[in-house]
N, C-alpha and C. Protein backbone atom coordinates (compact mmCIF):
# COMPACT_ATOMS: atom_id res chain seq x y z
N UNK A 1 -35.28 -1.29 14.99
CA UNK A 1 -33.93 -1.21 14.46
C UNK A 1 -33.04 -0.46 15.46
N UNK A 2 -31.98 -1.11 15.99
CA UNK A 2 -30.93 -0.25 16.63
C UNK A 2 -30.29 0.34 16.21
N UNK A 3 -29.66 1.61 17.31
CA UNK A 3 -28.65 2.68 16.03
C UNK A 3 -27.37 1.98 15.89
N UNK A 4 -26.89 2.24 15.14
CA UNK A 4 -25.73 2.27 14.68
C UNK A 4 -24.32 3.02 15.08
N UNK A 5 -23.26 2.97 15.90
CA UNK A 5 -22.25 3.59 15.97
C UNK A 5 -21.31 3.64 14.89
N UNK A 6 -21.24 4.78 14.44
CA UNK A 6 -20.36 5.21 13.60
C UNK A 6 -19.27 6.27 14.35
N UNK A 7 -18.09 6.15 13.81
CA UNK A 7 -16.98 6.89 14.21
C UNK A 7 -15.81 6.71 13.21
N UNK A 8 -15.70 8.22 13.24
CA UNK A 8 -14.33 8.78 12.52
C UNK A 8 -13.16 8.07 13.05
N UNK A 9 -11.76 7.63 12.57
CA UNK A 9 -10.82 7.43 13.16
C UNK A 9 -9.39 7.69 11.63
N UNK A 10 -8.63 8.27 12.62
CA UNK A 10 -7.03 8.32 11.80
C UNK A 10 -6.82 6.86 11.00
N UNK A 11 -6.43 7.14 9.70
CA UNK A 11 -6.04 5.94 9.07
C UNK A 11 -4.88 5.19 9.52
N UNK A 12 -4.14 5.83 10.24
CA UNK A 12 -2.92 5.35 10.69
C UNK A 12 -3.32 4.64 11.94
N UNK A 13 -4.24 4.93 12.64
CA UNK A 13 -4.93 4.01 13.78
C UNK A 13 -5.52 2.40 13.55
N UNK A 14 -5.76 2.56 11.77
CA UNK A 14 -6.31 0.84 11.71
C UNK A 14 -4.85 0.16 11.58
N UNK A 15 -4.92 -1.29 12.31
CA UNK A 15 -3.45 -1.99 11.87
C UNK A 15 -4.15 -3.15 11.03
N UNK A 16 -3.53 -3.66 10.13
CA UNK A 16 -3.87 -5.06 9.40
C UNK A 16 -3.59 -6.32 9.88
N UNK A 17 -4.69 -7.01 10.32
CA UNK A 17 -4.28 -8.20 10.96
C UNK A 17 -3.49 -9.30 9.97
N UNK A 18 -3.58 -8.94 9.07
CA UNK A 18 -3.42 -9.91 7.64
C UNK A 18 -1.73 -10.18 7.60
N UNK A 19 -0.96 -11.43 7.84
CA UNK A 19 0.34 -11.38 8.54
C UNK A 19 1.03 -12.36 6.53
N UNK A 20 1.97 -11.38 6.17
CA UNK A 20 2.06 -11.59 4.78
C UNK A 20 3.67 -12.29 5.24
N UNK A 21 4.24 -12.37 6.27
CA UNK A 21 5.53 -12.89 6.73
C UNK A 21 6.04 -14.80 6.13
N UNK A 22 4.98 -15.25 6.54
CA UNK A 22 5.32 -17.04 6.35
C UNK A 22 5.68 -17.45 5.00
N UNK A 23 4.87 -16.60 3.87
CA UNK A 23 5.23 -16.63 2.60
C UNK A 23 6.39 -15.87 2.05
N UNK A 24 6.81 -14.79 2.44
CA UNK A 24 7.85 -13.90 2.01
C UNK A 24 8.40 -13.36 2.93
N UNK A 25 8.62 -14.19 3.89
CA UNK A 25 9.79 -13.83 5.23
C UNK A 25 10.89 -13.93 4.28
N UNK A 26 11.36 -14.87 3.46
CA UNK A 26 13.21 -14.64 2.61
C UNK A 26 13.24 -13.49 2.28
N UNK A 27 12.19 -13.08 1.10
CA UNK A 27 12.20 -11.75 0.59
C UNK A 27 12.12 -10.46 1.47
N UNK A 28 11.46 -10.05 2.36
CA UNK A 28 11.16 -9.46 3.10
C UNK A 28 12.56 -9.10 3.97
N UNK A 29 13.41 -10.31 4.42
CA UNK A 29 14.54 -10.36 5.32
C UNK A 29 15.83 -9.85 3.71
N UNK A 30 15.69 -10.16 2.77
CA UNK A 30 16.63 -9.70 1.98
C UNK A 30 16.10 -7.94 1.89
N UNK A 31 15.27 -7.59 1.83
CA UNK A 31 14.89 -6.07 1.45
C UNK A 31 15.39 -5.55 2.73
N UNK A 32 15.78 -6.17 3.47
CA UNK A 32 15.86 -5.51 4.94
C UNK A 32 17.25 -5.08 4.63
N UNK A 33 17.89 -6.25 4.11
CA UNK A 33 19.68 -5.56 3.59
C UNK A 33 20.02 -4.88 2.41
N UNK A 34 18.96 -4.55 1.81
CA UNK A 34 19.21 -3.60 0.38
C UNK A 34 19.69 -2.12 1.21
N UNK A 35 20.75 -1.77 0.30
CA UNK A 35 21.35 -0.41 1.04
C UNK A 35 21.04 0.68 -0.57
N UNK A 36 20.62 1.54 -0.19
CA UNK A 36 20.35 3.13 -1.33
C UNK A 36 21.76 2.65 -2.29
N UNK A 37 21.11 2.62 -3.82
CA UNK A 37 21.91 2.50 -4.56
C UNK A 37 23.20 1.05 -4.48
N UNK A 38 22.44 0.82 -3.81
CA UNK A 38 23.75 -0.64 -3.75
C UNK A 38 22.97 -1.91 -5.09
N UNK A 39 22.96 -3.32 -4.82
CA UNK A 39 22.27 -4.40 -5.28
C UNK A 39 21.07 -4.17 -5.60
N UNK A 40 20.87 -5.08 -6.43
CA UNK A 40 19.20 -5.17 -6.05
C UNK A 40 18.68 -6.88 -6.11
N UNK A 41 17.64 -7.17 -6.18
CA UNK A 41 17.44 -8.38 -5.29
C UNK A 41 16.52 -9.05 -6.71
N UNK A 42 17.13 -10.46 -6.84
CA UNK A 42 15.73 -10.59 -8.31
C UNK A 42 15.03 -12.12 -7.92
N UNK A 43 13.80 -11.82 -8.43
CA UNK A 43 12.89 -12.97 -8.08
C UNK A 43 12.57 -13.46 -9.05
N UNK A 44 12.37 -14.74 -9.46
CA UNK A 44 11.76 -15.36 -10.17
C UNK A 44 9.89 -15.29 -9.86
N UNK A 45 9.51 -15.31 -11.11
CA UNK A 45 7.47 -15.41 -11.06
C UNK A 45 6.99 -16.40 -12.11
N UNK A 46 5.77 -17.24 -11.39
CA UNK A 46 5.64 -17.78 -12.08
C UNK A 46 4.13 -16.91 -12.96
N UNK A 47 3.26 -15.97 -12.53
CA UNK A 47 2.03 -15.70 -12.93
C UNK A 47 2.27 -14.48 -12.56
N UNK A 48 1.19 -13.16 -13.18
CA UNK A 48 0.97 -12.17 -12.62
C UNK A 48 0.55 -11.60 -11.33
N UNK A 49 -0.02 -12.90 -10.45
CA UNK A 49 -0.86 -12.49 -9.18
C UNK A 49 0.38 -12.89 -8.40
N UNK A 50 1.52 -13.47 -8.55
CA UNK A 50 2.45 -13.28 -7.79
C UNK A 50 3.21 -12.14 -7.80
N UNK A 51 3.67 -11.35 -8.89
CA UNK A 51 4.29 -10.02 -8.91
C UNK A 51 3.24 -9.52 -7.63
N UNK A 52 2.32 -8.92 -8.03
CA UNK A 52 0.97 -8.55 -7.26
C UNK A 52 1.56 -8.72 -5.93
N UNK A 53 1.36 -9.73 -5.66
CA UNK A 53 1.25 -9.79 -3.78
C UNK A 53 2.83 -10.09 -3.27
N UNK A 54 3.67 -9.77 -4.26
CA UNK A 54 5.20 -9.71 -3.99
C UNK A 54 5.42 -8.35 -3.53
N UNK A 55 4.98 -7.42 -4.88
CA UNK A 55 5.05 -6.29 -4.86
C UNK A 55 4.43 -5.32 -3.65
N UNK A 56 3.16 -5.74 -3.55
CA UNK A 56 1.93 -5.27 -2.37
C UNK A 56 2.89 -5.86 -0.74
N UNK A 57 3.83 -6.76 -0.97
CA UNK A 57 4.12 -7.24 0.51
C UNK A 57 5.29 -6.58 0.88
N UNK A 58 5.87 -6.04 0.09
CA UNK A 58 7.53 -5.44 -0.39
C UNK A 58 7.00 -3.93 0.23
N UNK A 59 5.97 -3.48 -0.68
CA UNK A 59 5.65 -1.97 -0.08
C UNK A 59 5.09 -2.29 1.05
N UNK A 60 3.96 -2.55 1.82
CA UNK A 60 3.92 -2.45 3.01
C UNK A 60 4.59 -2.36 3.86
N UNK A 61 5.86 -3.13 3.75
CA UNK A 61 6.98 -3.67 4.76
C UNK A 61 7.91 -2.31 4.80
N UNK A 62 7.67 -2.15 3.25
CA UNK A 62 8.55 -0.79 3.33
C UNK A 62 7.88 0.75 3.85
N UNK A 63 6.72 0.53 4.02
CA UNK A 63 6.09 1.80 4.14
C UNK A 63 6.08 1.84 6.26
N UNK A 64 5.76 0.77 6.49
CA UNK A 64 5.99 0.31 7.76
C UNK A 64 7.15 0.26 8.66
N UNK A 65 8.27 0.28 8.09
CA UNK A 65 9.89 0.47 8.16
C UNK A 65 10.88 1.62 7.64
N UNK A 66 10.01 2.37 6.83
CA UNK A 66 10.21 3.63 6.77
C UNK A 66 11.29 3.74 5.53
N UNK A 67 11.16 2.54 4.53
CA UNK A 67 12.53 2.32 3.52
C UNK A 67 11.46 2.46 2.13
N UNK A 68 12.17 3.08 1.45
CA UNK A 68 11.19 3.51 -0.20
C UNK A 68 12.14 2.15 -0.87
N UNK A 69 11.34 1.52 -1.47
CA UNK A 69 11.27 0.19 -2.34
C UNK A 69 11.18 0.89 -3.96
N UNK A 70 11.81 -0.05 -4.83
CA UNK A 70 11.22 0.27 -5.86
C UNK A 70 11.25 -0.97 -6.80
N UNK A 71 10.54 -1.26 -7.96
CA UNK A 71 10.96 -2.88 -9.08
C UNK A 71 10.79 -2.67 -9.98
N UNK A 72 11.36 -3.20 -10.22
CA UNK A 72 11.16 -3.42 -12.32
C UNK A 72 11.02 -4.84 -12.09
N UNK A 73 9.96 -5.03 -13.94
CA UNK A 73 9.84 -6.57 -13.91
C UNK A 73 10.44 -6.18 -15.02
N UNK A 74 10.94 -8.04 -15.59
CA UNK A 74 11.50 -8.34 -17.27
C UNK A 74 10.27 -9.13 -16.87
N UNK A 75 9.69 -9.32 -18.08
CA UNK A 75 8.64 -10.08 -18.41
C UNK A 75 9.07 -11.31 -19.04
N UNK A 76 9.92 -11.08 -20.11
CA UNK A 76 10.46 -12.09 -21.30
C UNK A 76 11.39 -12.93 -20.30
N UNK A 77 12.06 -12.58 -19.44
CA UNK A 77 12.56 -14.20 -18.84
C UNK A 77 11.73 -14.28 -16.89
N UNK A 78 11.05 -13.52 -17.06
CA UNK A 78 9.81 -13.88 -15.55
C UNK A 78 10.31 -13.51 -14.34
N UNK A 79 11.40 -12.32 -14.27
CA UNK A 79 11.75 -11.86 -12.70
C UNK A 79 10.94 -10.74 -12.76
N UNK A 80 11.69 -10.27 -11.38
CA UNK A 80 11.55 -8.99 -10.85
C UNK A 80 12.57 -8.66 -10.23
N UNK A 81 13.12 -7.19 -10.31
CA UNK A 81 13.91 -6.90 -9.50
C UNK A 81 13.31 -5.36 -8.35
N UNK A 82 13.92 -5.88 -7.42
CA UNK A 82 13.49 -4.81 -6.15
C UNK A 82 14.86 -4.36 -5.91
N UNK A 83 14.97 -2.96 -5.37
CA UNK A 83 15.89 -1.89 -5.13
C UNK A 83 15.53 -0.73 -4.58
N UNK A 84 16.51 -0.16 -4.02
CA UNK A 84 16.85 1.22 -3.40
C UNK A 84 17.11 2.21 -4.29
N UNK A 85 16.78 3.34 -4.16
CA UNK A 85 17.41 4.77 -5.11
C UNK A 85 18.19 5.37 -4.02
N UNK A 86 19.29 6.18 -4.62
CA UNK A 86 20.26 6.57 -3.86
C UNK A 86 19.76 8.00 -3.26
């Protein structure tokens, strides 16, 4: 059996190859113009696993760009809305 290399590394050192752009480049390019306290941006859904990987693609982008995101869903007519706090 060969050994094994193991090593510690900063979490901020792994990058995600996983490129979430082709599907939610619109959305992504609209969050880019949300200004603190201004609009907010609403999406239509058709299922729960889309909120999910709307939501999950919205924060990354935002955590990566240095902009705090935030959403509310309505359930009863199937959006979401994404926004800025002032």
């Amino acid at each position: 059996m060969s050994k094994m290399d193991i090593k510690f590394v900063k979490r901020t050192n792994i990058k995600s190859s996983k490129k979430r752009t082709s599907k939610f480049k619109p959305l992504l390019d609209a969050i880019e113009k949300l200004k603190p306290g201004g609009q907010a941006i609403e999406v239509g859904y058709t299922n729960e696993k889309n909120i999910n990987s709307m939501r999950t693609a919205v924060y990354q982008y935002g955590k990566q760009n240095g902009i705090k995101v935030k959403s509310r869903r309505d359930a009863d007519s199937k959006k979401i809305y994404f926004y800025r706090d002032k």
